[in-house]
Protein backbone atom coordinates (compact mmCIF):
# COMPACT_ATOMS: atom_id res chain seq x y z
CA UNK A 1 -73.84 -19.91 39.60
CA UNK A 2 -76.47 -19.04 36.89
CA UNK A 3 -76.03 -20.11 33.71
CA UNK A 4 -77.37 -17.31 32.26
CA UNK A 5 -75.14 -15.06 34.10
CA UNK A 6 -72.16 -12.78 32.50
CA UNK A 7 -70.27 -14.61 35.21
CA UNK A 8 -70.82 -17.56 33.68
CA UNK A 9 -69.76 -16.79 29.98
CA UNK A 10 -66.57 -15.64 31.07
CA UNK A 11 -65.66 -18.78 32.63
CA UNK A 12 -67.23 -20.59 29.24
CA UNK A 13 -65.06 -18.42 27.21
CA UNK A 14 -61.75 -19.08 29.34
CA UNK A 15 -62.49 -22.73 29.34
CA UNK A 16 -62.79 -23.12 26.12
CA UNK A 17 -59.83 -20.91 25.12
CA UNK A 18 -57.66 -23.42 27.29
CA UNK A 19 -58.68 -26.40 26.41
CA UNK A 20 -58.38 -24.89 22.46
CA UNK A 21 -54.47 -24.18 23.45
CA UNK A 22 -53.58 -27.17 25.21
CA UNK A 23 -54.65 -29.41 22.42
CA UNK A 24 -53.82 -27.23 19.49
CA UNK A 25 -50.38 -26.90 20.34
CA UNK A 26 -49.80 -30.26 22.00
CA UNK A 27 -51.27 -32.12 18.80
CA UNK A 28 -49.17 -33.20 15.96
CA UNK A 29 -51.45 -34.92 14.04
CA UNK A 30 -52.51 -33.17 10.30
CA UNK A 31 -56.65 -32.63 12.04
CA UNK A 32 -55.32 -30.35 15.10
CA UNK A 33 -57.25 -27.97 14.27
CA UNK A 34 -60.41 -30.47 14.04
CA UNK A 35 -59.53 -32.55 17.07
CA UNK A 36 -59.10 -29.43 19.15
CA UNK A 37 -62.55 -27.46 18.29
CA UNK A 38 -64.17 -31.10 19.17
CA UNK A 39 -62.27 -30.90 22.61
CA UNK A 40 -62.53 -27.43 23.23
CA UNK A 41 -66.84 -27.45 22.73
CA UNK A 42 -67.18 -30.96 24.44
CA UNK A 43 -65.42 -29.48 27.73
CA UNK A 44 -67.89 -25.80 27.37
CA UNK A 45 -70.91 -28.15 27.37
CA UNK A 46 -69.86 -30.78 30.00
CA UNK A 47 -68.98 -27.66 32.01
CA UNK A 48 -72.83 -26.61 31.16
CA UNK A 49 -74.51 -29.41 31.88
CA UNK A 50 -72.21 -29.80 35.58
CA UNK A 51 -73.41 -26.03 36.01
CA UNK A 52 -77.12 -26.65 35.41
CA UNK A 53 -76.59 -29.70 37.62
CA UNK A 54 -75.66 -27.55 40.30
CA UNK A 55 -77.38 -24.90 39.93
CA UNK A 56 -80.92 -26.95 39.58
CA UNK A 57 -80.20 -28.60 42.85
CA UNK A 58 -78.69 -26.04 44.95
CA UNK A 59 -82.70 -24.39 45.52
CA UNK A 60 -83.04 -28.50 47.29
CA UNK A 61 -83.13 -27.41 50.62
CA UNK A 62 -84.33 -31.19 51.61
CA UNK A 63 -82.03 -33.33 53.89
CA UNK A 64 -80.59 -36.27 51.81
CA UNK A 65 -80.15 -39.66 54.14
CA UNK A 66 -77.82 -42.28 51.84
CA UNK A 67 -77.51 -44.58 54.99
């Protein structure tokens, strides 16, 4: 998947949108609000960096022996 793709956003956008919820409402603590924008952008660019992870070695058409 490219990162740059519309694809891509989409998936950005719905992650971060969940992970928003699930710690917004599951948070009783007076910073909810803080605690879950931290979450919510820490999971869209650990997402991003996995995708550019992929994406840079999926073109590595080279055989990889770990033995």
């Amino acid at each position: 998947m490219n990162i740059k793709s519309t694809k891509f956003a989409v998936i950005a956008v719905l992650t971060f949108i969940i992970l928003f919820l699930f710690n917004y409402i599951g948070n009783t603590e007076p910073d909810k609000i803080e605690r879950a924008l931290m979450t919510a952008v820490a999971g869209v660019i650990g997402l991003t960096i996995g995708m550019w992870f992929v994406h840079r070695n999926s073109k590595d058409d080279t055989y990889h022996d770990f033995d």
